[in-house]
Protein backbone atom coordinates (compact mmCIF):
# COMPACT_ATOMS: atom_id res chain seq x y z
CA UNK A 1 51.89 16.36 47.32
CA UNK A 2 52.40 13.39 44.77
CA UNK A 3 55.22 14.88 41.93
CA UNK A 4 52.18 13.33 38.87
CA UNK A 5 49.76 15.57 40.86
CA UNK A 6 49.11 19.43 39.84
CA UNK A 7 47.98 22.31 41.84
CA UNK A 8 44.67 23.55 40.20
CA UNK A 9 43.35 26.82 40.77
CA UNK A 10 40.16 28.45 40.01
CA UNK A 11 40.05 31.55 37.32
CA UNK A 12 36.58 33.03 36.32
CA UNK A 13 35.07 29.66 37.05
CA UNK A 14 37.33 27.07 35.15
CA UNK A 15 40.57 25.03 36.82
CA UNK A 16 43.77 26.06 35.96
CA UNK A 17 47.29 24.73 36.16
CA UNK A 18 49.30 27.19 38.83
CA UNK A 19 52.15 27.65 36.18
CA UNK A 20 49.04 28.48 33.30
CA UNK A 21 46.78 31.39 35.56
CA UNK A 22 48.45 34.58 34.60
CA UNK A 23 47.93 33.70 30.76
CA UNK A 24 44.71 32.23 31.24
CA UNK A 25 43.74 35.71 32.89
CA UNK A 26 45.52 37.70 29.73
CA UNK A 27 43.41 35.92 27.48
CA UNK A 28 40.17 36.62 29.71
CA UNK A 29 41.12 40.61 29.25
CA UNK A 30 41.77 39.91 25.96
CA UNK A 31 38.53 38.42 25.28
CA UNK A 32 36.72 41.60 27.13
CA UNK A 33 38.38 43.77 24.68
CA UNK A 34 37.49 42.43 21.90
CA UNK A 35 33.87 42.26 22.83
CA UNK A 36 33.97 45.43 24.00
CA UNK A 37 35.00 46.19 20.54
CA UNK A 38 32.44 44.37 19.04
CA UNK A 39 29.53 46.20 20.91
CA UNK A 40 30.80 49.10 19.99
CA UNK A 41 31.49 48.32 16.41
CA UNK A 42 27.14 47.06 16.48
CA UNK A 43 26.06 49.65 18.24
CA UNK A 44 27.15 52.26 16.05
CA UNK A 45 25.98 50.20 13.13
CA UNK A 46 22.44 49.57 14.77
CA UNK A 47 22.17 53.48 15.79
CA UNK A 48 23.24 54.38 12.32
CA UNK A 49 20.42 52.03 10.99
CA UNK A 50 17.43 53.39 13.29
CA UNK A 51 18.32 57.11 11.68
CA UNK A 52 18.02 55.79 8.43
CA UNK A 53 14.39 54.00 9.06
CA UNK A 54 13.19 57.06 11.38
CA UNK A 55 14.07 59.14 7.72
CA UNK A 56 11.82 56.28 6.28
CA UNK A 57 9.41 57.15 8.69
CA UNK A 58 9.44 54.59 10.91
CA UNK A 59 8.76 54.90 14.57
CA UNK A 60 11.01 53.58 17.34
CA UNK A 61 8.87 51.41 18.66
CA UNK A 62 8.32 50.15 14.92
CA UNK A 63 11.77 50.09 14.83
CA UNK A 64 12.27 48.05 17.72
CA UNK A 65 9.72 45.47 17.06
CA UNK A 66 11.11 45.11 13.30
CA UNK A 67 14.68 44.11 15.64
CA UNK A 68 12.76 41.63 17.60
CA UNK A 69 10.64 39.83 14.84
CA UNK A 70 14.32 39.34 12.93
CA UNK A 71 16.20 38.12 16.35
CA UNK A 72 13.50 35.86 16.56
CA UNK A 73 13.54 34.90 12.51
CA UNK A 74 17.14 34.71 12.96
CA UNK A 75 17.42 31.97 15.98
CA UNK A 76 14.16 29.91 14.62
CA UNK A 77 16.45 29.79 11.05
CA UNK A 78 19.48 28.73 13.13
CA UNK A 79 17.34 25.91 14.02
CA UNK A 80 16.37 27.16 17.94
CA UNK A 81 12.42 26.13 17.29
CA UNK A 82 9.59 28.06 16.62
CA UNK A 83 8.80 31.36 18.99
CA UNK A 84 5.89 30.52 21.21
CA UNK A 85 5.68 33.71 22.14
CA UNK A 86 2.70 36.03 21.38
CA UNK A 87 3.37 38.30 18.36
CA UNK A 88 2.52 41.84 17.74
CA UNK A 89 -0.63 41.12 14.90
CA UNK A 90 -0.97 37.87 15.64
CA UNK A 91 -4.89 36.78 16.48
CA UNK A 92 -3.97 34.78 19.80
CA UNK A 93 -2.97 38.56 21.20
């Protein structure tokens, strides 16, 4: 092997620099933590929310299709296009 050439290996799908793996591996786990976190964090928020709009009187599946139409409010504000998708009310349905 040339001395200006590198060994590459591959870690979780991206090539790494031999001497640069076991940090690139800490920073994977430390990644997974932190979204494990997260999730955790939201789905305590979002369970904590559905009690409070089933005391409303709300239904789940109310509940759950008030979550949808804002995901997809959300990503068409974002700027992801318009939802083509048939909507609960709508007169195409």
């Amino acid at each position: 092997m040339n001395k200006n050439q590198v060994k590459l290996v591959w870690v979780a799908g991206i090539q790494v620099p031999e001497n640069k793996v076991e940090g690139r591996i800490k920073a994977l786990q430390q990644a997974q933590e932190r979204k494990a976190l997260h999730n955790a964090i939201e789905n305590k928020r979002m369970q904590e929310e559905a009690e409070e709009m089933l005391k409303q009187g709300y239904t789940m599946p109310e509940i759950n299709c008030l979550r949808h139409a804002n995901r997809i409010s959300r990503l068409e504000n974002a700027g992801f296009g318009t939802s083509t998708r048939c909507r609960i009310g709508s007169p195409k349905c």
